[in-house]
C-alpha atoms as a PDB file:
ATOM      1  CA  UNK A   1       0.000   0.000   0.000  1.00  0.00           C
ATOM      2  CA  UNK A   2       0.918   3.524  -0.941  1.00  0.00           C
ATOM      3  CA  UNK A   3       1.738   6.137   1.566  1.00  0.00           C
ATOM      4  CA  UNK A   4       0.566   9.353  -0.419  1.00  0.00           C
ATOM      5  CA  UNK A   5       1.703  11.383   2.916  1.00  0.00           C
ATOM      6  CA  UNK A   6       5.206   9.760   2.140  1.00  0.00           C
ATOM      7  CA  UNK A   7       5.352  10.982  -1.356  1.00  0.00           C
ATOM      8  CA  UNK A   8       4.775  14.137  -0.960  1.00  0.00           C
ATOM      9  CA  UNK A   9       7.332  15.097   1.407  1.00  0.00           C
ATOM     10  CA  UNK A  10       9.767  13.837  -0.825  1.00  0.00           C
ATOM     11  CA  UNK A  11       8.039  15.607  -3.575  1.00  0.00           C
ATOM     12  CA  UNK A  12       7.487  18.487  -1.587  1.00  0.00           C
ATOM     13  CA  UNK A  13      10.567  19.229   0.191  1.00  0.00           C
ATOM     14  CA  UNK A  14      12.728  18.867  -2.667  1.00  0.00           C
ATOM     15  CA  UNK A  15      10.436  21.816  -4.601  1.00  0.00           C
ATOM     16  CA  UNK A  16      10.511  24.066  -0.968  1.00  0.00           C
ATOM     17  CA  UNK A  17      14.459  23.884  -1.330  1.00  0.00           C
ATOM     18  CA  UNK A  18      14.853  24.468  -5.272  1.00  0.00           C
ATOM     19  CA  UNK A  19      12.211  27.784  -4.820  1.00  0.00           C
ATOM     20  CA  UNK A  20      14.522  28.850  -2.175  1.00  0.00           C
ATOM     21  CA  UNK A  21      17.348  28.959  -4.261  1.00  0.00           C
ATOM     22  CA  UNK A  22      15.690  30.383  -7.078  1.00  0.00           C
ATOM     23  CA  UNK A  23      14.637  33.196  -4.928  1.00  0.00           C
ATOM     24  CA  UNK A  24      17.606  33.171  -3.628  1.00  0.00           C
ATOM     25  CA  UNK A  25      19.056  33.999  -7.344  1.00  0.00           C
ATOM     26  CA  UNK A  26      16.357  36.534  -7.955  1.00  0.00           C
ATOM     27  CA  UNK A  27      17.890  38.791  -4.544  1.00  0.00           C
ATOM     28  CA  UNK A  28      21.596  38.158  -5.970  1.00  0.00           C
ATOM     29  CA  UNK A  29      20.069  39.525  -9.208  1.00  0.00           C
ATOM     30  CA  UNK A  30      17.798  41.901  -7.873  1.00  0.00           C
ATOM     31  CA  UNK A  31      20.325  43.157  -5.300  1.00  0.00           C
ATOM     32  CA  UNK A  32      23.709  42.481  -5.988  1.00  0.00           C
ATOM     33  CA  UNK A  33      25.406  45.007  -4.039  1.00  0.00           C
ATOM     34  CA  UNK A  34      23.799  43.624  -0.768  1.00  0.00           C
ATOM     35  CA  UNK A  35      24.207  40.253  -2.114  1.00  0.00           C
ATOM     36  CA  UNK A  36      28.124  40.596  -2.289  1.00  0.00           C
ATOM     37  CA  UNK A  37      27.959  42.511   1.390  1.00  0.00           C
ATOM     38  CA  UNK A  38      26.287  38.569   2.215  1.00  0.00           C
ATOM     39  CA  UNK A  39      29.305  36.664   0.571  1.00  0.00           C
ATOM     40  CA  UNK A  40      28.128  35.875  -2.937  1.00  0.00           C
ATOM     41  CA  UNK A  41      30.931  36.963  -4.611  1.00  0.00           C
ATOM     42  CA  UNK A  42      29.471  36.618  -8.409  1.00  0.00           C
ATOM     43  CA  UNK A  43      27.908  40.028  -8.144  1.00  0.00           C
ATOM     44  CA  UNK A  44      30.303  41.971  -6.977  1.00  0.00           C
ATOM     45  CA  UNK A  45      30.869  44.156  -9.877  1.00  0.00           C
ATOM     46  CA  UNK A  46      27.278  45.137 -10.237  1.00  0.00           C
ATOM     47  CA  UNK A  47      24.854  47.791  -9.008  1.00  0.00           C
ATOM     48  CA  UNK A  48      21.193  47.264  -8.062  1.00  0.00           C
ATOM     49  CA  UNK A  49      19.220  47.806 -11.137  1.00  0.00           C
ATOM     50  CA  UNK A  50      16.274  50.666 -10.773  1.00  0.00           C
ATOM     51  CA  UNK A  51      14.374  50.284 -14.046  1.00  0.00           C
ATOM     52  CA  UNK A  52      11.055  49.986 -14.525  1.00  0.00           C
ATOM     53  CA  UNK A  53      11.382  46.897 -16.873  1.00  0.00           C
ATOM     54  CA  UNK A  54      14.145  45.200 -14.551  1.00  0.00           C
ATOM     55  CA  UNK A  55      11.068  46.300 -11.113  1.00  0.00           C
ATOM     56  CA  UNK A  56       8.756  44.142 -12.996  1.00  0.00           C
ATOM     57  CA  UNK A  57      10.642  41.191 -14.199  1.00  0.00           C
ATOM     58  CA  UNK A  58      11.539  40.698 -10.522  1.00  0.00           C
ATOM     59  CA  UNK A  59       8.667  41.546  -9.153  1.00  0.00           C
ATOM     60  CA  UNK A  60       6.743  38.624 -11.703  1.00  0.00           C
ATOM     61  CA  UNK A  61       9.490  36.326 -10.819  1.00  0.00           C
ATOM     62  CA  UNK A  62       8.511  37.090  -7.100  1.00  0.00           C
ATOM     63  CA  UNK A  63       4.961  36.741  -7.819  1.00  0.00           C
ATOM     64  CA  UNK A  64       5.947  33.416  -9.490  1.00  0.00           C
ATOM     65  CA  UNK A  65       7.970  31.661  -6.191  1.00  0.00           C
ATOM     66  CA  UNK A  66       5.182  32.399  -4.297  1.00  0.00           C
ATOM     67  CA  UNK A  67       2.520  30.963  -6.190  1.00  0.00           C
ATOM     68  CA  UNK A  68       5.040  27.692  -6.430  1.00  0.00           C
ATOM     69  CA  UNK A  69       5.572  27.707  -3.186  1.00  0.00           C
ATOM     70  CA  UNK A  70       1.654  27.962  -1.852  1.00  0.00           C
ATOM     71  CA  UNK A  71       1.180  25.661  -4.815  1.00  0.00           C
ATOM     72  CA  UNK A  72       3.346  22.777  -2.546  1.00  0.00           C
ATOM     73  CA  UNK A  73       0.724  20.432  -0.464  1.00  0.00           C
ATOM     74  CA  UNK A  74       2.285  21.214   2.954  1.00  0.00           C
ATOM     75  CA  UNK A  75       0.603  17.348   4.089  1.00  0.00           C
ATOM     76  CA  UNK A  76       3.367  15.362   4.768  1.00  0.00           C
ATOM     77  CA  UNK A  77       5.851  18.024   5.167  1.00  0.00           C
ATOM     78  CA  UNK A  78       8.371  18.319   8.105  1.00  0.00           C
ATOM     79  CA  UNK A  79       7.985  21.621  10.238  1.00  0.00           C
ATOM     80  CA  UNK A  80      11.274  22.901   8.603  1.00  0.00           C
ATOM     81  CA  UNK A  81       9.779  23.052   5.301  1.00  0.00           C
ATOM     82  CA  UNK A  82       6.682  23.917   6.889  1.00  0.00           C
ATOM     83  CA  UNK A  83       8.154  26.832   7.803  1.00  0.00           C
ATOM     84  CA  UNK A  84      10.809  27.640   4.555  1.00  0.00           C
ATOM     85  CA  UNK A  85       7.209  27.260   2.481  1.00  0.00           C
ATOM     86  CA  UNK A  86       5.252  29.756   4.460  1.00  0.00           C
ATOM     87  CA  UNK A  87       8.294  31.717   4.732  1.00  0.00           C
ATOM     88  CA  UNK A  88       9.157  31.781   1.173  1.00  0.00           C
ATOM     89  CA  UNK A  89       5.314  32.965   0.356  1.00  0.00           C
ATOM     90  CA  UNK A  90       5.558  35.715   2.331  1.00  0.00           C
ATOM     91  CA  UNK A  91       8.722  37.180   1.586  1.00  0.00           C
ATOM     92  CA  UNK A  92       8.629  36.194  -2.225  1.00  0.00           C
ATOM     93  CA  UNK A  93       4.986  37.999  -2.187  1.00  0.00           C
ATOM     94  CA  UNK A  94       6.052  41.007  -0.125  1.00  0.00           C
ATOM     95  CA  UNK A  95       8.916  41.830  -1.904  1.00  0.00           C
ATOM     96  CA  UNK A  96       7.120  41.611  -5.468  1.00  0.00           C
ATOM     97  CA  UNK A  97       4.415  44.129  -3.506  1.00  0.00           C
ATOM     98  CA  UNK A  98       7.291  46.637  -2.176  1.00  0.00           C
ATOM     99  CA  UNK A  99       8.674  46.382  -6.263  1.00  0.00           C
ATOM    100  CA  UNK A 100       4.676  47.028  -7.248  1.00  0.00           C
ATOM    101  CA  UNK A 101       4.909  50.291  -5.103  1.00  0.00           C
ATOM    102  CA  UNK A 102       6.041  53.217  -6.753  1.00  0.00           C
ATOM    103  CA  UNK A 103      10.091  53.409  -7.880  1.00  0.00           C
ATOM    104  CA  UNK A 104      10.873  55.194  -5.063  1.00  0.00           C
ATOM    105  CA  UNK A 105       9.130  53.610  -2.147  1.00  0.00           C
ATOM    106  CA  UNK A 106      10.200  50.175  -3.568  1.00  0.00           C
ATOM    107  CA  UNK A 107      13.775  51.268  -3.786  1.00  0.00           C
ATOM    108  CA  UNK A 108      13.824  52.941   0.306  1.00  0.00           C
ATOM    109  CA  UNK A 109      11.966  49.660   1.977  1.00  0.00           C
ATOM    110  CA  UNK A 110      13.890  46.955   0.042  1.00  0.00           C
ATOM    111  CA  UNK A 111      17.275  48.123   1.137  1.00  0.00           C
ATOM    112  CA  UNK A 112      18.868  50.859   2.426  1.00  0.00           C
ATOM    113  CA  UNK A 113      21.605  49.736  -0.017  1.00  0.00           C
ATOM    114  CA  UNK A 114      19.580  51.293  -2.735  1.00  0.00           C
ATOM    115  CA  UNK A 115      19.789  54.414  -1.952  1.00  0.00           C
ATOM    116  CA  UNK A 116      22.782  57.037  -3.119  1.00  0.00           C
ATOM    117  CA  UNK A 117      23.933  57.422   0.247  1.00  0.00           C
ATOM    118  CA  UNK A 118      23.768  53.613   1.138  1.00  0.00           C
ATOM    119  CA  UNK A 119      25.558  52.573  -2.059  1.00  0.00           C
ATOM    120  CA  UNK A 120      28.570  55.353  -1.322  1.00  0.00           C
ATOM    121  CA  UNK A 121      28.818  53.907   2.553  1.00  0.00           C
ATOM    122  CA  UNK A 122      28.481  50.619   1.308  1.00  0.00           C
ATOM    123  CA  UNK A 123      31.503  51.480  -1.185  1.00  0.00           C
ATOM    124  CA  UNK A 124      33.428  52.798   1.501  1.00  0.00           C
ATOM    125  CA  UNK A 125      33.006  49.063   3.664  1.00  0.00           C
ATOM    126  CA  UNK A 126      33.747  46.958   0.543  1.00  0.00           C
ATOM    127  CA  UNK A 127      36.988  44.798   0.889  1.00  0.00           C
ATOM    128  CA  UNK A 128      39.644  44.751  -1.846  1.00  0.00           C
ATOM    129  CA  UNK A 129      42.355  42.178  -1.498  1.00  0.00           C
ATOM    130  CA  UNK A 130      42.596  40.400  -4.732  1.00  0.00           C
ATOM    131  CA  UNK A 131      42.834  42.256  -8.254  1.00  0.00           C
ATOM    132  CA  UNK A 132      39.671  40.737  -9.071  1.00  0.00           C
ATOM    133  CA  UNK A 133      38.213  42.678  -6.387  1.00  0.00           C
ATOM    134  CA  UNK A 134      39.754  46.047  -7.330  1.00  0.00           C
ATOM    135  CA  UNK A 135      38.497  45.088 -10.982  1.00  0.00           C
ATOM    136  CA  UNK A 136      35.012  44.827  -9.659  1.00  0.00           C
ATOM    137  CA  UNK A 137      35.282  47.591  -7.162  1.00  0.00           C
ATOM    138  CA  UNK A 138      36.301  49.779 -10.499  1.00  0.00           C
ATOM    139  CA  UNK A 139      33.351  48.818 -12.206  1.00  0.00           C
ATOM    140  CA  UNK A 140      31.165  50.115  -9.529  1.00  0.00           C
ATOM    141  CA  UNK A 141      32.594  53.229  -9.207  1.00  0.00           C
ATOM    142  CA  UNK A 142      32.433  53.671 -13.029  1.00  0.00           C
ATOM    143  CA  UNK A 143      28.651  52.692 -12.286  1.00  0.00           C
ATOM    144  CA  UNK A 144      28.177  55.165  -9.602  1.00  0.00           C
ATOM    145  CA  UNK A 145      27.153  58.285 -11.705  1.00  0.00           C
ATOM    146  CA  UNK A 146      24.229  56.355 -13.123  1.00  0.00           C
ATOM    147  CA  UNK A 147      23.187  55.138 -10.196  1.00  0.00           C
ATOM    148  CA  UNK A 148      22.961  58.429  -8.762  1.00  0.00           C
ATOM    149  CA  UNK A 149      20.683  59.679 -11.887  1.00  0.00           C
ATOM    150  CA  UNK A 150      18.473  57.214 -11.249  1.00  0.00           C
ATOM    151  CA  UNK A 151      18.482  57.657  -7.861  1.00  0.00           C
ATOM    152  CA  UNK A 152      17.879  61.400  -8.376  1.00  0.00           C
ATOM    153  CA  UNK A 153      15.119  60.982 -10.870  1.00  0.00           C
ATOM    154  CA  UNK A 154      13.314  58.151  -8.400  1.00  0.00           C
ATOM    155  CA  UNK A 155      12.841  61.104  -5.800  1.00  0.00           C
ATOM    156  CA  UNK A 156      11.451  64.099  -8.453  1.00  0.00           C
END
């Protein structure tokens, strides 16, 4: 006889841990200067983008996780991936409803790092020890004016 409880944990938890790291991607992607500050060093050369277009390919991608995740039949489930599911609807949905808001707003509650003043005191903490490092640290800084624009143009 078939234990259907049985099946869908390992179903189940398996999909709870792959959503995590996609959202876990989407942050990286979404915000790679906080992501480096965290230790993933792949983004290190990159600025948080402040589009419109890149807002709402995140903010679907969000949208997207969450529905996955609420889509996962929590029956059989430990509590830990009881707990990653609901936690990985809430924060996927919240954060695609902060990058609904408007430009500004989104950029101010998702991270501080966003901000002009956040990404020049964030500069000021990043380490440089390898060239590769001072390569991406560069690339920021040749970044930086942009960012500001935007920045600018997200408060008029």
């Amino acid at each position: 006889m078939t234990n259907h409880a049985d099946e869908r944990a390992l179903t189940g938890a398996p999909e709870i841990a792959r959503l995590g790291d996609e959202m876990l991607g989407v942050f990286c992607e979404r915000d790679p200067f906080r992501a480096e500050g965290l230790g993933f060093a792949d983004a290190a050369s990159r600025l948080t983008p402040r589009d419109d277009e890149s807002r709402a390919r995140h903010s679907a991608r969000y949208r997207d996780i969450a529905a996955r995740a609420e889509a996962v039949d929590p029956t059989g489930l430990g509590d830990e991936e009881r707990l990653s599911r609901l936690t990985l609807m809430e924060q996927a949905a919240s954060t695609a409803g902060l990058l609904d808001a408007d430009p500004y707003s989104a950029s101010v509650n998702l991270s501080r790092e966003f901000s002009a003043s956040g990404i020049v005191r964030g500069l000021t903490r990043t380490k440089v020890t390898t060239p590769a490092q001072a390569e991406a640290y560069l690339d920021r800084l040749d970044a930086l004016p942009g960012a500001l624009r935007q920045d600018l143009a997200l408060r008029r």
